[in-house]
PDB file of N, CA and C in Angstrom:
ATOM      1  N   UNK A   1     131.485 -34.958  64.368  1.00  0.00           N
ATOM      2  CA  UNK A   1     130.674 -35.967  65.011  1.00  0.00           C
ATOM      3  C   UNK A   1     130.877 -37.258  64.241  1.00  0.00           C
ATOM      4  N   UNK A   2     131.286 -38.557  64.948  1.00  0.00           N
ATOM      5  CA  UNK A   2     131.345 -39.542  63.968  1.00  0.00           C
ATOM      6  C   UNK A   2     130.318 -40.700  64.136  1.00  0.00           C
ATOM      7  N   UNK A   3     129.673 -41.152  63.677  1.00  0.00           N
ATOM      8  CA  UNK A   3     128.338 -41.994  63.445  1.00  0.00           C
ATOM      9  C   UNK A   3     128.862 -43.245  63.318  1.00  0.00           C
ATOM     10  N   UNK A   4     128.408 -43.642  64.839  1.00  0.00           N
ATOM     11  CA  UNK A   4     128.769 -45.187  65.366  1.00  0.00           C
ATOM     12  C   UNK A   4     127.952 -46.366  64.554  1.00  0.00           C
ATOM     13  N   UNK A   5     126.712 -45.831  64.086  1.00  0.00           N
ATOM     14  CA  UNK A   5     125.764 -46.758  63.441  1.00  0.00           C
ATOM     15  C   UNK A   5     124.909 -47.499  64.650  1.00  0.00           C
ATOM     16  N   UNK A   6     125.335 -48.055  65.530  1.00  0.00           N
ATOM     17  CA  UNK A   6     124.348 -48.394  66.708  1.00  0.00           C
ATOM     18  C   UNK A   6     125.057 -47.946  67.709  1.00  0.00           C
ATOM     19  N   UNK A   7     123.607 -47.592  68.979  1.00  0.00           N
ATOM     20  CA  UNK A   7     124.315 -47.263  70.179  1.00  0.00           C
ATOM     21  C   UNK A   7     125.694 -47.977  70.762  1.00  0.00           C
ATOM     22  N   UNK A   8     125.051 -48.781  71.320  1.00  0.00           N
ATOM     23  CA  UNK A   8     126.236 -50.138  71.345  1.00  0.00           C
ATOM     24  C   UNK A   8     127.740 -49.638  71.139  1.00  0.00           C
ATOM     25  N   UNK A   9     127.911 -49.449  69.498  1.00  0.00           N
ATOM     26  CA  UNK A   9     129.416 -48.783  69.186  1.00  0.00           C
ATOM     27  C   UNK A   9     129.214 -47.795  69.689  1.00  0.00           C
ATOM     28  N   UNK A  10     128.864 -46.732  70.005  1.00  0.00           N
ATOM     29  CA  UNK A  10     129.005 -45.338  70.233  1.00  0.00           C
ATOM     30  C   UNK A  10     129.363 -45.652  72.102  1.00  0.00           C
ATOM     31  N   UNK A  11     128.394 -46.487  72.624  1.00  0.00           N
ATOM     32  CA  UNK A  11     129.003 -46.370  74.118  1.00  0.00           C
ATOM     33  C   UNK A  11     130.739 -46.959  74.174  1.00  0.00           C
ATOM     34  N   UNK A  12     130.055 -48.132  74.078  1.00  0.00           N
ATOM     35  CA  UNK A  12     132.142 -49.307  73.808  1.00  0.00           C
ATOM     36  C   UNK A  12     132.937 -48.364  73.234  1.00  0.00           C
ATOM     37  N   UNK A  13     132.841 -47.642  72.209  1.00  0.00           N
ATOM     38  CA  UNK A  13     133.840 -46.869  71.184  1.00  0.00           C
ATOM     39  C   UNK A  13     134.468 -47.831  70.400  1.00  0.00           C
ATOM     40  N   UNK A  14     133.430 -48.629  69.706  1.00  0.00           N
ATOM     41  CA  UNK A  14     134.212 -49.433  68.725  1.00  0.00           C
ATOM     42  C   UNK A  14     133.982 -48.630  67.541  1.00  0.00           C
ATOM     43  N   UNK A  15     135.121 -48.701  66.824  1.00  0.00           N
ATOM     44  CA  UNK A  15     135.472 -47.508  65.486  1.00  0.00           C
ATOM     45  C   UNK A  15     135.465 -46.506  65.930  1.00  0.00           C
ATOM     46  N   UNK A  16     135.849 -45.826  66.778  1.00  0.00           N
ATOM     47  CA  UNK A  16     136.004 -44.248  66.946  1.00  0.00           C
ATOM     48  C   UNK A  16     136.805 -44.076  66.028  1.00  0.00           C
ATOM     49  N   UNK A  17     137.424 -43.269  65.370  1.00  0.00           N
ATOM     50  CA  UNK A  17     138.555 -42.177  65.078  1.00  0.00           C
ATOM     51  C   UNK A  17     139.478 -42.160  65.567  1.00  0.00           C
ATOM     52  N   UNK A  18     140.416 -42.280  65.060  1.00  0.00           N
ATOM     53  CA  UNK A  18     142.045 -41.841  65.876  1.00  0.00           C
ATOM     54  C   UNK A  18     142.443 -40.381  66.503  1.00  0.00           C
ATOM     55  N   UNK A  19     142.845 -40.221  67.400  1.00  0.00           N
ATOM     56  CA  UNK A  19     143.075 -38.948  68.413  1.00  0.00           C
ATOM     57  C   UNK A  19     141.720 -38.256  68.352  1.00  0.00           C
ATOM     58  N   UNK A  20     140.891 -39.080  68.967  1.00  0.00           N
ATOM     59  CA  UNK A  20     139.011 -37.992  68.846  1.00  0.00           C
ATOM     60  C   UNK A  20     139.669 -37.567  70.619  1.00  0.00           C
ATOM     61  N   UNK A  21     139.016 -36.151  70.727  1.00  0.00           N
ATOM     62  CA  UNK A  21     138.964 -35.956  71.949  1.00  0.00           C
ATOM     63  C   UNK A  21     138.163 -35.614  72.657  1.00  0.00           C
ATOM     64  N   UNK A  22     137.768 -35.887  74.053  1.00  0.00           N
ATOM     65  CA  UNK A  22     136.436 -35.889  74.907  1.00  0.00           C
ATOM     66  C   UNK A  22     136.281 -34.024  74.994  1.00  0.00           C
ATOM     67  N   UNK A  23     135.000 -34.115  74.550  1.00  0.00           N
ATOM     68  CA  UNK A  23     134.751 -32.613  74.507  1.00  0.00           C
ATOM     69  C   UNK A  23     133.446 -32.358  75.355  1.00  0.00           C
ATOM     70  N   UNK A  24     133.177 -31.182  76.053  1.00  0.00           N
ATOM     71  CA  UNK A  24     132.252 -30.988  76.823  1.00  0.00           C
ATOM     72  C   UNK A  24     131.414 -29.504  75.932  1.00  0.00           C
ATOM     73  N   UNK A  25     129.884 -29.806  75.557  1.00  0.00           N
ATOM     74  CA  UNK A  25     129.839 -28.540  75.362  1.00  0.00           C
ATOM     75  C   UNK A  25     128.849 -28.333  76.622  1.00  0.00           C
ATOM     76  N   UNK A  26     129.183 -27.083  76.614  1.00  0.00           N
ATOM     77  CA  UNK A  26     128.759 -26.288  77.900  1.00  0.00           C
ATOM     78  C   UNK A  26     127.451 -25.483  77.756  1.00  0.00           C
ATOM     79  N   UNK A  27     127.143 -24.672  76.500  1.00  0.00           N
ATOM     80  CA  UNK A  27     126.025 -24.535  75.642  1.00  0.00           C
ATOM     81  C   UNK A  27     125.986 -24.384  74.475  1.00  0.00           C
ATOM     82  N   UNK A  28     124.798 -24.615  74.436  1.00  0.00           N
ATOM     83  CA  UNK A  28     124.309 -24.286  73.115  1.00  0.00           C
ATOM     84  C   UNK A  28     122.741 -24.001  72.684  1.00  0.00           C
ATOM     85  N   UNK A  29     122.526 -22.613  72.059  1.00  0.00           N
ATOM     86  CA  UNK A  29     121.305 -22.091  72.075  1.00  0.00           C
ATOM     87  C   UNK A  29     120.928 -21.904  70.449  1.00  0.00           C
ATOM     88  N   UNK A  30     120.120 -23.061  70.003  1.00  0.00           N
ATOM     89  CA  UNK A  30     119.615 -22.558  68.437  1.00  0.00           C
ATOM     90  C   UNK A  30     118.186 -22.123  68.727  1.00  0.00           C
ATOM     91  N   UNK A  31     118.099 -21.110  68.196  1.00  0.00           N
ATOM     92  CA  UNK A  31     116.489 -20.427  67.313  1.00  0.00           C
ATOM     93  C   UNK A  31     116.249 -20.746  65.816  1.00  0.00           C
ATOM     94  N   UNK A  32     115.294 -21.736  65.990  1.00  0.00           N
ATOM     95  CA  UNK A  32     114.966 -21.459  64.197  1.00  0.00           C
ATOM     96  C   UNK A  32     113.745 -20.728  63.913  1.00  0.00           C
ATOM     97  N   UNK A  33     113.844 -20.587  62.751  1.00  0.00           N
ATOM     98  CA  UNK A  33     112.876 -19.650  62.435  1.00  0.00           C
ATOM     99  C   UNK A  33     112.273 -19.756  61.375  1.00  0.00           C
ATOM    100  N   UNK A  34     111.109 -19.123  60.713  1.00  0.00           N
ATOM    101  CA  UNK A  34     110.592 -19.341  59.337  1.00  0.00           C
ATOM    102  C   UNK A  34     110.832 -20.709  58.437  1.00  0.00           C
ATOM    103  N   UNK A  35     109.699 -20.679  57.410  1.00  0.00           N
ATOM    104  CA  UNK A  35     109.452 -21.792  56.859  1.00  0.00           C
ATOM    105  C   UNK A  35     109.996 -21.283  55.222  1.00  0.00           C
ATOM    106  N   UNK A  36     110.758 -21.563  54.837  1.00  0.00           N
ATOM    107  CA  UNK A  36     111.285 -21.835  53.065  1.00  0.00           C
ATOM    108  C   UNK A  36     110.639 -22.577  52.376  1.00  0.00           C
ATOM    109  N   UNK A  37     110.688 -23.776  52.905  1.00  0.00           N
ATOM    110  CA  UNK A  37     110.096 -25.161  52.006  1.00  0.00           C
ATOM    111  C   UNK A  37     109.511 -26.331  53.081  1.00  0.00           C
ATOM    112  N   UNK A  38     109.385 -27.305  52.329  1.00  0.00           N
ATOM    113  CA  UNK A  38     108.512 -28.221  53.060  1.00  0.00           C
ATOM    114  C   UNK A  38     108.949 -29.558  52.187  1.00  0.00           C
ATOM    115  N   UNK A  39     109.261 -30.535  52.573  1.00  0.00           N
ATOM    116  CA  UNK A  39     109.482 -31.659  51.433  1.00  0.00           C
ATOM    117  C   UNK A  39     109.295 -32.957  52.059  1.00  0.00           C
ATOM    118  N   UNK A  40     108.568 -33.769  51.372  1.00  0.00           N
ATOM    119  CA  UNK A  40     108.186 -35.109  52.300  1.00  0.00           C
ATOM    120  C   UNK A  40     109.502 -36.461  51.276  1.00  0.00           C
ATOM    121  N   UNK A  41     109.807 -37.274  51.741  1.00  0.00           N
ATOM    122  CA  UNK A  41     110.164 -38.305  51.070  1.00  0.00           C
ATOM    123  C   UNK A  41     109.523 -39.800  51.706  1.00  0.00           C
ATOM    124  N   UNK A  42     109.424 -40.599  50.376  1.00  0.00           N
ATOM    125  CA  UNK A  42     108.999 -41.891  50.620  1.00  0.00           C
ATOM    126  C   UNK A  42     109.386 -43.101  49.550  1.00  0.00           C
ATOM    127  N   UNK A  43     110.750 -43.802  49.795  1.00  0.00           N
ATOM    128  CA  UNK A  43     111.590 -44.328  49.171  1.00  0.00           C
ATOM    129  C   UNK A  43     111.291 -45.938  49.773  1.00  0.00           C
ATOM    130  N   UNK A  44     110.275 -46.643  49.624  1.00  0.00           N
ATOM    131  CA  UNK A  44     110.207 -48.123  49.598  1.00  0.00           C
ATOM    132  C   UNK A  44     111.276 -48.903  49.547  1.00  0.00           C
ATOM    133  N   UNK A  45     111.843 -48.797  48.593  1.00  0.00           N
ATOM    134  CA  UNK A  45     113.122 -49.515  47.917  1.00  0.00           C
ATOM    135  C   UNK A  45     114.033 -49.355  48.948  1.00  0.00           C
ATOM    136  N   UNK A  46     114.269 -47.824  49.380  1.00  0.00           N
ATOM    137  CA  UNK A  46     115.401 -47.831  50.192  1.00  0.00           C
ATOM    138  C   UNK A  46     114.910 -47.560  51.933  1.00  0.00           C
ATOM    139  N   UNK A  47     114.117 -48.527  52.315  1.00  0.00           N
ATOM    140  CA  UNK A  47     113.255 -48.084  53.815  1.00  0.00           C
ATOM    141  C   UNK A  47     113.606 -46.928  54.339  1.00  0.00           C
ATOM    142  N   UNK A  48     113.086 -45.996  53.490  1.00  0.00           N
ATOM    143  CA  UNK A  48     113.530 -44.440  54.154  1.00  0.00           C
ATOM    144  C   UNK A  48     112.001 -43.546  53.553  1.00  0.00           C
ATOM    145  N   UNK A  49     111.544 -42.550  54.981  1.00  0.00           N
ATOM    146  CA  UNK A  49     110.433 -41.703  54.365  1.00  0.00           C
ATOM    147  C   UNK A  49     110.669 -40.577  55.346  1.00  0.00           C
ATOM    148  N   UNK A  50     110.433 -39.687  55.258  1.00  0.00           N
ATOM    149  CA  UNK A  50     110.168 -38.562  56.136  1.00  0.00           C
ATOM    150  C   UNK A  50     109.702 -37.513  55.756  1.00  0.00           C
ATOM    151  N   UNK A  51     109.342 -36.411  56.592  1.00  0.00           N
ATOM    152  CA  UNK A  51     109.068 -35.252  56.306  1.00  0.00           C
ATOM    153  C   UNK A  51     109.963 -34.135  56.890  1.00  0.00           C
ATOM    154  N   UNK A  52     110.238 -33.024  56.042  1.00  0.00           N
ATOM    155  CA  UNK A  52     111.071 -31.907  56.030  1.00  0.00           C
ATOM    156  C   UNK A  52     110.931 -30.316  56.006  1.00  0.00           C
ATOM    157  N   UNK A  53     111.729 -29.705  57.209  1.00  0.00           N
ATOM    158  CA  UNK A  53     111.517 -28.400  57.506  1.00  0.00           C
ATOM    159  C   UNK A  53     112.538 -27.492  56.984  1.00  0.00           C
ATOM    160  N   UNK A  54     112.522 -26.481  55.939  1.00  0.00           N
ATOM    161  CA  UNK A  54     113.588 -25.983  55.532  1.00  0.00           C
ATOM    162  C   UNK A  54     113.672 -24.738  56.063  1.00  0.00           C
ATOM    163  N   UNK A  55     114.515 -23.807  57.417  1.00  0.00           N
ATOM    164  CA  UNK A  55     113.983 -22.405  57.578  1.00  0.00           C
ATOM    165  C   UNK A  55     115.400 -21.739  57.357  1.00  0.00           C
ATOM    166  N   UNK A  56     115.614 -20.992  58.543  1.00  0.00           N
ATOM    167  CA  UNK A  56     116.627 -20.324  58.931  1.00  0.00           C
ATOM    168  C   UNK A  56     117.070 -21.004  60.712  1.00  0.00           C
ATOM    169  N   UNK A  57     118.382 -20.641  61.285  1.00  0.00           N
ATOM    170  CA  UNK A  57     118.445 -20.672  62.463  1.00  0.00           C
ATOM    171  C   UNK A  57     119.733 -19.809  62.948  1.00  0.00           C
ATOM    172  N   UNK A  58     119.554 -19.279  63.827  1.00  0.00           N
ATOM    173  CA  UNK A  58     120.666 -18.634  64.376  1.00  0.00           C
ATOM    174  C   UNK A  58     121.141 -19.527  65.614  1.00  0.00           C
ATOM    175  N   UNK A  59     122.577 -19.647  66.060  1.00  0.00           N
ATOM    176  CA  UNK A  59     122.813 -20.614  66.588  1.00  0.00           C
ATOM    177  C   UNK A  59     124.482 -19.790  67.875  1.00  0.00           C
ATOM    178  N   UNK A  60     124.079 -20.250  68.500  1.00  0.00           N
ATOM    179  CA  UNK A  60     125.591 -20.060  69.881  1.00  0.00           C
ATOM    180  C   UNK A  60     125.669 -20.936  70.769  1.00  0.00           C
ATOM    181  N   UNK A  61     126.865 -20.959  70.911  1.00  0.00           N
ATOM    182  CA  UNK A  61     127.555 -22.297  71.616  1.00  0.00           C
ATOM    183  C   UNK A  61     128.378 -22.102  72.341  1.00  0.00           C
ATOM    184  N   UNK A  62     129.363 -22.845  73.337  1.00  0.00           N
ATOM    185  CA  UNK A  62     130.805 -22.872  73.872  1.00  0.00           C
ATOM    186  C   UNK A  62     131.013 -24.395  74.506  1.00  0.00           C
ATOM    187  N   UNK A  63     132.013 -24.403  74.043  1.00  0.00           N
ATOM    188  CA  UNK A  63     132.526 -25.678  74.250  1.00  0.00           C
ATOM    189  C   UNK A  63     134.091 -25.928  75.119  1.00  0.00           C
ATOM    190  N   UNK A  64     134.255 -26.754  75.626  1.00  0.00           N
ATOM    191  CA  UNK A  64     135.657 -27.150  76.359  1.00  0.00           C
ATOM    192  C   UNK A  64     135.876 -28.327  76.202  1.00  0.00           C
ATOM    193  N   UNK A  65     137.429 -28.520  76.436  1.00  0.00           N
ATOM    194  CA  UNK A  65     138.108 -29.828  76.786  1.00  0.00           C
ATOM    195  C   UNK A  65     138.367 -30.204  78.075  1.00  0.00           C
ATOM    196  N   UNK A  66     138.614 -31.089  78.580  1.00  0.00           N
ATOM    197  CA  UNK A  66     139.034 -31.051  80.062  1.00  0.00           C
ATOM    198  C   UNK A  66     140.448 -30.990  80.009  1.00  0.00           C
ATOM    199  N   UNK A  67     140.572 -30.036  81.085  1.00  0.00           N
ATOM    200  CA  UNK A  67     142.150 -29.364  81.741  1.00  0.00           C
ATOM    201  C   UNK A  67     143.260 -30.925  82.529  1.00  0.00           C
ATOM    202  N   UNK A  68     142.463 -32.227  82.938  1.00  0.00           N
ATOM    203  CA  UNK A  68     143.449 -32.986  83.349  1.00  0.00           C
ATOM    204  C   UNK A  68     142.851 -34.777  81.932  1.00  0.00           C
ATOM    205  N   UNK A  69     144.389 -35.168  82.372  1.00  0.00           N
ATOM    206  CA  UNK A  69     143.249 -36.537  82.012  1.00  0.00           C
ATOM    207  C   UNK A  69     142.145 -36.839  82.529  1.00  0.00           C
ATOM    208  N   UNK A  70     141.157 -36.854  82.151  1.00  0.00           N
ATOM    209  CA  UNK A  70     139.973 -37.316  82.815  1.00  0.00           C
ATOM    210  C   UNK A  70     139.514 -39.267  82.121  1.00  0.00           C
ATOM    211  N   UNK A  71     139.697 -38.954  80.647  1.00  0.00           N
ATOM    212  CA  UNK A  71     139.298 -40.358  79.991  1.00  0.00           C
ATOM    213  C   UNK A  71     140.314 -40.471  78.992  1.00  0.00           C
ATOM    214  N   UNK A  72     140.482 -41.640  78.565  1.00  0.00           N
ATOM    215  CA  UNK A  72     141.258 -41.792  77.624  1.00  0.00           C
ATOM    216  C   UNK A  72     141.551 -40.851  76.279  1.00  0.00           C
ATOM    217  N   UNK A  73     140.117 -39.989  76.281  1.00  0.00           N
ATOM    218  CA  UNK A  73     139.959 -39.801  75.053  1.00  0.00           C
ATOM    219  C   UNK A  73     140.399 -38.298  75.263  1.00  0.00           C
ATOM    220  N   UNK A  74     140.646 -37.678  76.050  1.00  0.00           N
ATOM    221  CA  UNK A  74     140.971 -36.538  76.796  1.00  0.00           C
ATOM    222  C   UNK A  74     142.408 -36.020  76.654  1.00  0.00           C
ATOM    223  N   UNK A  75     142.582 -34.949  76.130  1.00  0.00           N
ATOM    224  CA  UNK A  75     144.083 -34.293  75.771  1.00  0.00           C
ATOM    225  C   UNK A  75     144.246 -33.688  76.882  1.00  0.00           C
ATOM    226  N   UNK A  76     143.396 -33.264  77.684  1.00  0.00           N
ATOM    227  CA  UNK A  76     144.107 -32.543  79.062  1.00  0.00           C
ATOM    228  C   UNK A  76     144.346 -31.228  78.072  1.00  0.00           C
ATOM    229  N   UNK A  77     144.229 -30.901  77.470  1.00  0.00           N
ATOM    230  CA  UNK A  77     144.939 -29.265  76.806  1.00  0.00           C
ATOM    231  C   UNK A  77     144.064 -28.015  78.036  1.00  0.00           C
ATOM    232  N   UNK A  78     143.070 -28.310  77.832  1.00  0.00           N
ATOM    233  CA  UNK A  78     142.003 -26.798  78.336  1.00  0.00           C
ATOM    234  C   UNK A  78     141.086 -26.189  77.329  1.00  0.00           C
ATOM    235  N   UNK A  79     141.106 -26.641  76.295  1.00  0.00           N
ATOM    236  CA  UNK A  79     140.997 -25.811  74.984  1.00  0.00           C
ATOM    237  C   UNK A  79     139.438 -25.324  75.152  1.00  0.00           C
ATOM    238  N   UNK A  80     139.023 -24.071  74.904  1.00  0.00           N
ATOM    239  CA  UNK A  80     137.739 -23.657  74.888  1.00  0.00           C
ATOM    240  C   UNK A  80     137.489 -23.144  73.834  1.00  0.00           C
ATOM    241  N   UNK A  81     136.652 -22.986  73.339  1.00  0.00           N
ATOM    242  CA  UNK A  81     135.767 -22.422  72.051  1.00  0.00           C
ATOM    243  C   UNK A  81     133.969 -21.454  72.839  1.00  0.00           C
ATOM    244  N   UNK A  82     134.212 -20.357  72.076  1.00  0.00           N
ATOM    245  CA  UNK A  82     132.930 -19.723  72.568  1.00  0.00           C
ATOM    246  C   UNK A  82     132.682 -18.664  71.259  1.00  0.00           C
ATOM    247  N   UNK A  83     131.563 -18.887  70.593  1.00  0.00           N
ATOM    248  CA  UNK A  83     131.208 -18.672  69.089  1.00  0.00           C
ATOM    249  C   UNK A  83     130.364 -16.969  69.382  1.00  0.00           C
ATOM    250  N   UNK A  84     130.231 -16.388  68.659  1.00  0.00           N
ATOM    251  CA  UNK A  84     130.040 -15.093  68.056  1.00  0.00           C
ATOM    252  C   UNK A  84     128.407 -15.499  68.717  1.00  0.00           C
ATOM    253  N   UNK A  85     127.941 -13.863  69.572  1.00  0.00           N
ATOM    254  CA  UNK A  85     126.634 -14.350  69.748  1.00  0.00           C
ATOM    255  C   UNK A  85     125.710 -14.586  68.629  1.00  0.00           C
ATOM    256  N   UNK A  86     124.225 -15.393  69.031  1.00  0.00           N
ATOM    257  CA  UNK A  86     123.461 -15.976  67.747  1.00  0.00           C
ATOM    258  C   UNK A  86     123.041 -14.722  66.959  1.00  0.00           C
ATOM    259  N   UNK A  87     123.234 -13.726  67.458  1.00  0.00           N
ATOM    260  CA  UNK A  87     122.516 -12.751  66.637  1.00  0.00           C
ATOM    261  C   UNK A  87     123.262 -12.118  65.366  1.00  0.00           C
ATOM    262  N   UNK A  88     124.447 -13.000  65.383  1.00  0.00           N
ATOM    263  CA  UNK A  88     125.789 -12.660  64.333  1.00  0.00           C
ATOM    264  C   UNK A  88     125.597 -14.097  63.411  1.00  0.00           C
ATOM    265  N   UNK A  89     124.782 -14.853  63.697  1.00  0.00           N
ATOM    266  CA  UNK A  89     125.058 -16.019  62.891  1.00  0.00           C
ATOM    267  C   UNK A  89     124.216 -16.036  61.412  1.00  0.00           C
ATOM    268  N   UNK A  90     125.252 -16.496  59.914  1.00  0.00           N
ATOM    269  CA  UNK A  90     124.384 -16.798  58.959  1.00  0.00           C
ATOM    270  C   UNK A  90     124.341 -17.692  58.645  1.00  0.00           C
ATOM    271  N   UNK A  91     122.510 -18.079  58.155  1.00  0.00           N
ATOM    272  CA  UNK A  91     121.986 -19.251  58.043  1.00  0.00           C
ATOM    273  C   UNK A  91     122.310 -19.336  56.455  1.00  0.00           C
ATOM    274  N   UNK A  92     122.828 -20.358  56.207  1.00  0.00           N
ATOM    275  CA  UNK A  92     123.213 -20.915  54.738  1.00  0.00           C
ATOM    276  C   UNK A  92     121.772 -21.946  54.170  1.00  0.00           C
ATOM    277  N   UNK A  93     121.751 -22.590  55.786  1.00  0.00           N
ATOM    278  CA  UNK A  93     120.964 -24.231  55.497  1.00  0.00           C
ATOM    279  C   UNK A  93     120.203 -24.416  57.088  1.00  0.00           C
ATOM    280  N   UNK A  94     119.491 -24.879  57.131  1.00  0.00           N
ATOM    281  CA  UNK A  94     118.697 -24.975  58.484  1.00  0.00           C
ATOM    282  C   UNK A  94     117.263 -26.470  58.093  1.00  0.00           C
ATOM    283  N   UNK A  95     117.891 -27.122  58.379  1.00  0.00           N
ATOM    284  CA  UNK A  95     116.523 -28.634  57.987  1.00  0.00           C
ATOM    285  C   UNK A  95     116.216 -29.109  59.639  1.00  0.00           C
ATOM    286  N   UNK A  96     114.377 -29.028  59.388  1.00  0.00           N
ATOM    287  CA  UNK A  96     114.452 -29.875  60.724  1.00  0.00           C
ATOM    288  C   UNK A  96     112.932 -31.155  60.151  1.00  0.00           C
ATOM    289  N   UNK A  97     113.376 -31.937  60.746  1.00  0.00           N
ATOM    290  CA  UNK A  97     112.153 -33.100  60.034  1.00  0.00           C
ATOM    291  C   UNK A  97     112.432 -34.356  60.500  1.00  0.00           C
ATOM    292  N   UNK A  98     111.889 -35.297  60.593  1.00  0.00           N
ATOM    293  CA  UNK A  98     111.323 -36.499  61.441  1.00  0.00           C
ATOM    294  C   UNK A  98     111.663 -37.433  59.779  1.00  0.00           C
ATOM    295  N   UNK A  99     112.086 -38.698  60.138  1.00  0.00           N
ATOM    296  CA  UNK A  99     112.644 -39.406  59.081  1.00  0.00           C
ATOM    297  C   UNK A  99     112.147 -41.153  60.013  1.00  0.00           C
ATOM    298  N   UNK A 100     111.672 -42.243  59.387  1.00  0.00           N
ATOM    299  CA  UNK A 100     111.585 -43.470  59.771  1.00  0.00           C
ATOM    300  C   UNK A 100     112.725 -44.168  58.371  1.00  0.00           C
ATOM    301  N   UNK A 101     113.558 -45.067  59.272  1.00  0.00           N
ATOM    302  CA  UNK A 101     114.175 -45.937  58.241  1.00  0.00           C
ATOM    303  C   UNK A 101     114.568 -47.217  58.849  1.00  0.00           C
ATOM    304  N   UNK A 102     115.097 -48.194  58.075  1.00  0.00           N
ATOM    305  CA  UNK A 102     115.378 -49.409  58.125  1.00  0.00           C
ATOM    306  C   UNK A 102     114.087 -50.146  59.027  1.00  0.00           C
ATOM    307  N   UNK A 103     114.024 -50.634  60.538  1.00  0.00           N
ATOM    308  CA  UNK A 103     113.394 -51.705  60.857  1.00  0.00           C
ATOM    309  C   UNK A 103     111.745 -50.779  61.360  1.00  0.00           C
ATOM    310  N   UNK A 104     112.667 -49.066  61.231  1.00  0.00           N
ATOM    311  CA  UNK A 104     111.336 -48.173  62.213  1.00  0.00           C
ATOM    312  C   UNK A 104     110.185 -47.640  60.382  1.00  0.00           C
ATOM    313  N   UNK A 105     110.689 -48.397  59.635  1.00  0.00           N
ATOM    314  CA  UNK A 105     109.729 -48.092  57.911  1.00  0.00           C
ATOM    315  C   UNK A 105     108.439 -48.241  58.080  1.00  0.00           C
TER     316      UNK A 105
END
């Protein structure tokens, strides 16, 4: 995923990546679960605060490319991806939490 910094770039595609290709995902199903930790931050200096969910999640997906040119950004390959069901997945790291920064401080 590459982080345009404002919408704006992300629609135009100013700074994309070289050979990024238009990908469709088709699904994707996370469960999280349980609570580990809990951690708040509140950094003045650097307009950043939030609060933080540390659990588990099991996660499944599938994804495609499109089969013709469709957009520029599009290889036409076909390529699909379809991940191990969620009930095979291990959680290493799982954060979920609400963050205000820069003008939203």
């Amino acid at each position: 995923m590459y982080d345009a910094f404002t919408v704006a770039n992300s629609v135009q595609g100013v700074n994309r990546p070289v050979n990024q290709v238009a990908g469709i995902i088709n699904s994707l199903d996370i469960e999280w679960s349980g609570i580990l930790s809990t951690e708040t931050a509140n950094e003045p200096i650097n307009q950043m605060r939030g609060s933080f969910v540390e659990g588990t999640a099991e996660i499944a997906a599938t994804a495609t490319t499109p089969t013709t040119m469709v957009t520029a950004l599009s290889n036409g390959h076909g390529f699909s991806f379809v991940s191990d069901p969620a009930s095979t997945s291990v959680s290493n790291f799982a954060l979920v939490g609400m963050e205000q920064n820069g003008i939203y401080f």
